[in-house]
N, C-alpha and C. Protein backbone atom coordinates (compact mmCIF):
# COMPACT_ATOMS: atom_id res chain seq x y z
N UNK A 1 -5.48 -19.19 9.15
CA UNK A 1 -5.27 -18.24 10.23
C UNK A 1 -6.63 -17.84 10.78
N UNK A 2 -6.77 -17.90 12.25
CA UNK A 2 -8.11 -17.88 12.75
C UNK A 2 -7.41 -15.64 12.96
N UNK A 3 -9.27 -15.82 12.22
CA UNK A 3 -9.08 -13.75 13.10
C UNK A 3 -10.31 -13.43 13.65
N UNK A 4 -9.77 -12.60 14.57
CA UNK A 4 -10.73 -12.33 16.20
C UNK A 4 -10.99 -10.91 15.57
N UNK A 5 -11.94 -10.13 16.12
CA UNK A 5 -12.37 -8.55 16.22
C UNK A 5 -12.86 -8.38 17.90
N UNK A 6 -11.86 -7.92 18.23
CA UNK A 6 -12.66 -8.05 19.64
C UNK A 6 -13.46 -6.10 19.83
N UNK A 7 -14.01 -5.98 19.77
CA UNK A 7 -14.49 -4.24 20.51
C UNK A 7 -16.53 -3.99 20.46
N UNK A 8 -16.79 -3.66 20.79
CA UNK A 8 -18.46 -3.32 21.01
C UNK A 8 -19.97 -2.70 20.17
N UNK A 9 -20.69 -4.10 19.86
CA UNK A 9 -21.35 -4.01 18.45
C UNK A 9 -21.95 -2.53 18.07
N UNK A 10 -21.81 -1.59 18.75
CA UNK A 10 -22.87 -0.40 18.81
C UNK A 10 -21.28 0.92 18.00
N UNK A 11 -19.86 0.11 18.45
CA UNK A 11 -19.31 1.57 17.40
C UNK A 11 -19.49 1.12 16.59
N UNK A 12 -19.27 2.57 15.41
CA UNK A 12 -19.48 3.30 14.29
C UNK A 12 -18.38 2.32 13.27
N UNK A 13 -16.93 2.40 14.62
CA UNK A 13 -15.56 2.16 13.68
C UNK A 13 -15.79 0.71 13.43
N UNK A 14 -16.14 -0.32 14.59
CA UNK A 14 -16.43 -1.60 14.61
C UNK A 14 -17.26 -1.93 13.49
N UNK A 15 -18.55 -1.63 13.67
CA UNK A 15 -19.29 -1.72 12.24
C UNK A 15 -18.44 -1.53 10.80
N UNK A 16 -17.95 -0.31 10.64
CA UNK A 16 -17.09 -0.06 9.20
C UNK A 16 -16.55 -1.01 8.72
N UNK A 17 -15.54 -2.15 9.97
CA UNK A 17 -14.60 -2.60 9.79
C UNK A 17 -15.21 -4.30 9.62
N UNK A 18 -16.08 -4.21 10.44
CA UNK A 18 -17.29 -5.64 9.83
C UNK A 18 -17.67 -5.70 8.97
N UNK A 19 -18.30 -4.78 8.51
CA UNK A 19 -18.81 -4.31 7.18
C UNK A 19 -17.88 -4.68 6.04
N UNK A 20 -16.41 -4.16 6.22
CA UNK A 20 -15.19 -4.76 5.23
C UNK A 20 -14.90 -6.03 5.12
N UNK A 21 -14.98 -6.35 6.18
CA UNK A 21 -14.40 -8.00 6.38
C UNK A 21 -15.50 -8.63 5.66
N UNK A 22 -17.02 -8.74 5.67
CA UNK A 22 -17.60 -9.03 5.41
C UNK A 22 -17.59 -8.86 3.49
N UNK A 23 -17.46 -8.02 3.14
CA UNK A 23 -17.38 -7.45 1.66
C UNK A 23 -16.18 -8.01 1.23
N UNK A 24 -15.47 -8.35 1.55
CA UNK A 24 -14.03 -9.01 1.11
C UNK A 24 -14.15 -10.56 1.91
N UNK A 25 -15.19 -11.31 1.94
CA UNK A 25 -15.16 -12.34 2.31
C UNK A 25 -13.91 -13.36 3.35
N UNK A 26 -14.13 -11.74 4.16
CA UNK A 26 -12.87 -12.62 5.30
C UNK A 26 -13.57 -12.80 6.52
N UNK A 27 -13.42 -14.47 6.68
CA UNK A 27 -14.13 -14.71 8.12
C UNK A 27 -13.20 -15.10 9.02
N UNK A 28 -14.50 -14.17 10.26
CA UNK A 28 -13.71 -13.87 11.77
C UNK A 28 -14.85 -13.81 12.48
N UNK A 29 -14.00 -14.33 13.93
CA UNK A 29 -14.71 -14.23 14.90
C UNK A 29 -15.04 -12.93 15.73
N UNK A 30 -16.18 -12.36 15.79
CA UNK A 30 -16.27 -11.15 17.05
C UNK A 30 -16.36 -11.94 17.93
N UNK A 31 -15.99 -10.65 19.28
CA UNK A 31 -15.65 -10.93 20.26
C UNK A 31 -15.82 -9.28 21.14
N UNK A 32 -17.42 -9.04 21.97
CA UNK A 32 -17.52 -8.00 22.29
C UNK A 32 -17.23 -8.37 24.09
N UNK A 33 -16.05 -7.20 23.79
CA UNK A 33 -15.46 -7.50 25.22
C UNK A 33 -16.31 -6.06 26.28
N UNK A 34 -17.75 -5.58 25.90
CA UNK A 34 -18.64 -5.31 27.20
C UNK A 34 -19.46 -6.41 27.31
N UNK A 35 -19.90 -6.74 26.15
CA UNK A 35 -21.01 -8.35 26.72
C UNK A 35 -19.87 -9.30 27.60
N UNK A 36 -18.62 -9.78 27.16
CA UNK A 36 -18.08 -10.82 27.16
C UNK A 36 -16.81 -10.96 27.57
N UNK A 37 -16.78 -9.26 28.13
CA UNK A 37 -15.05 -9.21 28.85
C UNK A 37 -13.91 -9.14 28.45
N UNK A 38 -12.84 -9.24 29.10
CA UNK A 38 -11.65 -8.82 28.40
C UNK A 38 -10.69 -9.17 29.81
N UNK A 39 -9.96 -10.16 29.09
CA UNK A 39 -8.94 -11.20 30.62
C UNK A 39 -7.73 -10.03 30.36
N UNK A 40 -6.99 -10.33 31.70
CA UNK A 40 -5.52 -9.55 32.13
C UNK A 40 -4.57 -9.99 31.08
N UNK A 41 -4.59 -11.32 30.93
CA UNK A 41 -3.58 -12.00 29.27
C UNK A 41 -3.86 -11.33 28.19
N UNK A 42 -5.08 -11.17 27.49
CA UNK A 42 -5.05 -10.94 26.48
C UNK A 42 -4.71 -9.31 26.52
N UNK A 43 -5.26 -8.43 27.14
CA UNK A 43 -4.32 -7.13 27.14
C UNK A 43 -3.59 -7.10 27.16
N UNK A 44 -2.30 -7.23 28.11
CA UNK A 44 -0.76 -7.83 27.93
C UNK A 44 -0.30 -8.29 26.97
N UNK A 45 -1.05 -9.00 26.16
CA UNK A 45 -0.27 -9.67 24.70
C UNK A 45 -0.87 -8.24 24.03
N UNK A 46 -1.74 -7.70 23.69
CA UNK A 46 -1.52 -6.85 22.62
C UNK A 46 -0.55 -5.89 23.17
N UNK A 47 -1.08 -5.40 24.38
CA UNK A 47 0.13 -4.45 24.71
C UNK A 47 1.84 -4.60 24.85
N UNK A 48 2.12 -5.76 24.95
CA UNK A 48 3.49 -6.61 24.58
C UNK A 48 3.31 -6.10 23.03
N UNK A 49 2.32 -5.87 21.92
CA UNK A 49 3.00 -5.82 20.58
C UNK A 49 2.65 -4.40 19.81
N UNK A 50 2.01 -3.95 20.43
CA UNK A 50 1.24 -2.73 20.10
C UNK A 50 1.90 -1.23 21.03
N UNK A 51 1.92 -1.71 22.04
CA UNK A 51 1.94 -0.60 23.45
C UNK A 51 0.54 -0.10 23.70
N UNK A 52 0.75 -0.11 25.21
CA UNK A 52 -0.70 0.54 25.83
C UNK A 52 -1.37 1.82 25.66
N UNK A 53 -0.23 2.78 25.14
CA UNK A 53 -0.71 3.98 24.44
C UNK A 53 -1.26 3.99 23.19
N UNK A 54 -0.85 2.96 22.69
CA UNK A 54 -1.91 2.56 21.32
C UNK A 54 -3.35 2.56 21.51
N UNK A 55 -3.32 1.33 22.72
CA UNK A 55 -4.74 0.59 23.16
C UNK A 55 -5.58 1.62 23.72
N UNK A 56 -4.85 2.55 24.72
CA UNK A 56 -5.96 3.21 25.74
C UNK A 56 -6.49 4.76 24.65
N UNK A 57 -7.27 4.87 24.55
CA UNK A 57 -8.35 5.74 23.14
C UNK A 57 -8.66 6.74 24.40
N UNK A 58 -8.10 7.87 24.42
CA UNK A 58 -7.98 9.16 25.17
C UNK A 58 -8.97 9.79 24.90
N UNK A 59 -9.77 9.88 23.84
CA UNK A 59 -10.41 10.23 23.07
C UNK A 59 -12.07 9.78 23.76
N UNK A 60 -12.18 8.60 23.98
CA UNK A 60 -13.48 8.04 24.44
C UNK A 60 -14.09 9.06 24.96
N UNK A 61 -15.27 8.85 25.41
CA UNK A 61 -16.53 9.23 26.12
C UNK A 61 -15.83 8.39 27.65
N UNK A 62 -15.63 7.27 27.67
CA UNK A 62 -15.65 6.96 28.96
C UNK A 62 -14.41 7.53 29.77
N UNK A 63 -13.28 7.23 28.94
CA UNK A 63 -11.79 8.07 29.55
C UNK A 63 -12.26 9.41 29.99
N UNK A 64 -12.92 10.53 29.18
CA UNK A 64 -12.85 11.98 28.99
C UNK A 64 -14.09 11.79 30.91
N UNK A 65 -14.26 11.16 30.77
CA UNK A 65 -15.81 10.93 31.94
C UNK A 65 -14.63 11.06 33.63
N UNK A 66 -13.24 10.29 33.43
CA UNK A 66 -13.05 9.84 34.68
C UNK A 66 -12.70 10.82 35.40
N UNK A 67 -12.03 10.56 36.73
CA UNK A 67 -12.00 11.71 37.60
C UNK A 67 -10.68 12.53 37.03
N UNK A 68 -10.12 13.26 37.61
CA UNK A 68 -8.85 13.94 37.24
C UNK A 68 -7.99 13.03 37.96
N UNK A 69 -8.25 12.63 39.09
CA UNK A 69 -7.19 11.45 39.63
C UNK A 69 -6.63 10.58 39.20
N UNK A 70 -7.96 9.93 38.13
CA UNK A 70 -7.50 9.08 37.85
C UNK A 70 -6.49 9.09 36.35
N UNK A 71 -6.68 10.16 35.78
CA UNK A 71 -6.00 10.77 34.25
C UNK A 71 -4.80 11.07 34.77
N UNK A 72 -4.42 11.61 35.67
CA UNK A 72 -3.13 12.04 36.46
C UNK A 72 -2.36 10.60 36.50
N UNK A 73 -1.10 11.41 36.10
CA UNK A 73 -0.23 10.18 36.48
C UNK A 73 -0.44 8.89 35.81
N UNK A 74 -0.55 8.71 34.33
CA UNK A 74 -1.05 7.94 34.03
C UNK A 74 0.40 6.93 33.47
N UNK A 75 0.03 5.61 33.76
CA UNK A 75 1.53 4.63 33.35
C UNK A 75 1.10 3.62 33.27
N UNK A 76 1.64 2.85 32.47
CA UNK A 76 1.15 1.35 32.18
C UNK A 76 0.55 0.61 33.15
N UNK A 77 0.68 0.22 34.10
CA UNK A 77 0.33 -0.24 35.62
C UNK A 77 -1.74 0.33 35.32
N UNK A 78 -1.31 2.04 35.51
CA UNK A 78 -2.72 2.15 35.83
C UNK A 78 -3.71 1.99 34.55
N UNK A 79 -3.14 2.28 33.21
CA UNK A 79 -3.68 2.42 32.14
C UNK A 79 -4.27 0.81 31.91
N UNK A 80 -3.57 -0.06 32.44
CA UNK A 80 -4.28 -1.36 32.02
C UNK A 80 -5.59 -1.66 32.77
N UNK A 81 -5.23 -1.29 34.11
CA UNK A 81 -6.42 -1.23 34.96
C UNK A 81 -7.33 -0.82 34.58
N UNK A 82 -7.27 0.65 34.35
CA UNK A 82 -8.79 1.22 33.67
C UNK A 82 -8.91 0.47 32.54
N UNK A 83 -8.12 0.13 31.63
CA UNK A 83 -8.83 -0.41 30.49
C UNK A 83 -9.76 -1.92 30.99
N UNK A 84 -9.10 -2.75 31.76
CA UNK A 84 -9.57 -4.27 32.28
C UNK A 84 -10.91 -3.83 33.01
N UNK A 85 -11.02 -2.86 33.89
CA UNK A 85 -12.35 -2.28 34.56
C UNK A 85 -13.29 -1.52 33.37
N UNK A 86 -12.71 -1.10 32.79
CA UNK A 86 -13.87 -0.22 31.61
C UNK A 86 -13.27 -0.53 30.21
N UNK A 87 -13.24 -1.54 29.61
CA UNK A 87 -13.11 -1.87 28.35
C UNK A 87 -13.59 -0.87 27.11
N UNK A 88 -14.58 -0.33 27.29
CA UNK A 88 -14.52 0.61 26.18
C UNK A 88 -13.62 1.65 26.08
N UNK A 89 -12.61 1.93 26.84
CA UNK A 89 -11.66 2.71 26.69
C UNK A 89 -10.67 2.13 25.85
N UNK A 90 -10.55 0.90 25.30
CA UNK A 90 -9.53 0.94 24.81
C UNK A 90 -10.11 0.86 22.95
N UNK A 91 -9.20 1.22 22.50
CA UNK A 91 -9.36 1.69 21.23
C UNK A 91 -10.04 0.70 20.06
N UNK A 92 -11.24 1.02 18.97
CA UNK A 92 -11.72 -0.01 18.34
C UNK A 92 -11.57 0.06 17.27
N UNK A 93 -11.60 -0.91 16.46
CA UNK A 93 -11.47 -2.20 17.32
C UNK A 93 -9.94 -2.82 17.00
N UNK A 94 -10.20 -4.17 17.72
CA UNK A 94 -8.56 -4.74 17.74
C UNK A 94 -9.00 -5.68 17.40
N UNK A 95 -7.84 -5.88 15.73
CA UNK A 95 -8.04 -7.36 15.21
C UNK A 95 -6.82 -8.17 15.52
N UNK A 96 -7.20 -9.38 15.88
CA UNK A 96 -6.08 -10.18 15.85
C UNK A 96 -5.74 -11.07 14.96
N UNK A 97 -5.21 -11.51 14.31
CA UNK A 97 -4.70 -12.28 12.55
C UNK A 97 -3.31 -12.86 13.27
N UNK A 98 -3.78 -13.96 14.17
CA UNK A 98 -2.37 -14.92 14.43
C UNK A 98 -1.82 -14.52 15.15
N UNK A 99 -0.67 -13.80 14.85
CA UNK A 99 0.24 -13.30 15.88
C UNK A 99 -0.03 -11.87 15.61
N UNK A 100 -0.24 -11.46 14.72
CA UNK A 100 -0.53 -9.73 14.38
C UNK A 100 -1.55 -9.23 15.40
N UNK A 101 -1.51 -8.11 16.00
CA UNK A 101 -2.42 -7.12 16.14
C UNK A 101 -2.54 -6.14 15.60
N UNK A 102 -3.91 -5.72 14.84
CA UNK A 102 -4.43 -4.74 14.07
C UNK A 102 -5.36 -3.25 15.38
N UNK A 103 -4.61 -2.31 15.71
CA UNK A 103 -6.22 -1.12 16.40
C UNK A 103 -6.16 0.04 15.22
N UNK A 104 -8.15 -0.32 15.61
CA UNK A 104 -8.16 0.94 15.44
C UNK A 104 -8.65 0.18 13.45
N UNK A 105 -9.26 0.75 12.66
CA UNK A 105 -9.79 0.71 11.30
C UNK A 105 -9.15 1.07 10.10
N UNK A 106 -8.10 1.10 9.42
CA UNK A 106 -8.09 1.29 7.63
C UNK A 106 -8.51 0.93 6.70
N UNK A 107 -9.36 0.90 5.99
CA UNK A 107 -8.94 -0.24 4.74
C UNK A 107 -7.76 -0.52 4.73
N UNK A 108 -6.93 0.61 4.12
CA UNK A 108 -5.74 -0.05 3.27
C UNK A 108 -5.13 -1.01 4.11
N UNK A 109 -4.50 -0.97 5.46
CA UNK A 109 -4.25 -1.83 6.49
C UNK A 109 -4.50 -2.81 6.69
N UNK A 110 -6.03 -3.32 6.62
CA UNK A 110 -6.93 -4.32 6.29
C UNK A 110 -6.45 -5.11 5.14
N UNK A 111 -6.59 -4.91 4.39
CA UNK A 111 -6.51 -5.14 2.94
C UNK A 111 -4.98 -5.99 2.98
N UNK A 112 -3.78 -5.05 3.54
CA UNK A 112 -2.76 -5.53 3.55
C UNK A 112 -2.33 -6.50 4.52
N UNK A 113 -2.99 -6.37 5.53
CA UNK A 113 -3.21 -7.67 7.03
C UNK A 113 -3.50 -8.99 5.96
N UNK A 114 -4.87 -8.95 5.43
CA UNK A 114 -6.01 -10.14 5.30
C UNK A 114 -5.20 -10.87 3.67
N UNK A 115 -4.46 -10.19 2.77
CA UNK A 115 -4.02 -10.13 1.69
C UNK A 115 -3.59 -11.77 1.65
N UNK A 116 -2.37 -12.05 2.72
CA UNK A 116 -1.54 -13.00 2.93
C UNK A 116 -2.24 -14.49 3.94
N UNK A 117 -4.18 -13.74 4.00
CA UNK A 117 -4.11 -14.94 4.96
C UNK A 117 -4.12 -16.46 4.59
């Protein structure tokens, strides 16, 4: 089973979760989607398995930044947009393990994802 980490080498959570993979000798590919982007497909597939309220991290620095316009009224339509235009809004990181999507950091989660690979 090929596994992806896609989210941006500078978080805290990203690191933690490299850091694990690495200590439990599970190899994966990163994949920093501000160097390297983030296509309209691959959002759609996590959000097809996850939901976009999972993905979009309310929480950010960059979300908390936008206008009130744009926080207003917020629905799948627009939430993908901002995420495809400003990728660090969406939540880190997201592992992918095949068909699974993992957001967001646990161990224990981890542990139980990588267990069966």
């Amino acid at each position: 089973m090929t596994i992806t980490m896609y989210g941006i080498t500078n978080c805290d959570t990203v690191k933690k979760a490299r850091s694990w993979l690495a200590s439990h000798d599970v190899a994966y590919r990163f994949h920093d989607y501000r160097a390297d982007g983030l296509d309209a497909d691959r959002l759609n597939g996590w959000s097809g398995k996850v939901g976009w309220e999972i993905l979009l991290n309310k929480a950010s620095t960059t979300f908390r930044e936008l206008s009130e316009e744009d926080r207003l009224g917020l629905d799948e339509k627009k939430a993908k947009a901002l995420m495809l235009a400003k990728p660090t809004m969406i939540k880190r990181p997201v592992l992918e393990l095949g068909d699974r999507v993992l957001v967001g950091f646990k161990p224990d989660v981890y542990q139980e994802a990588v267990r069966g690979k």
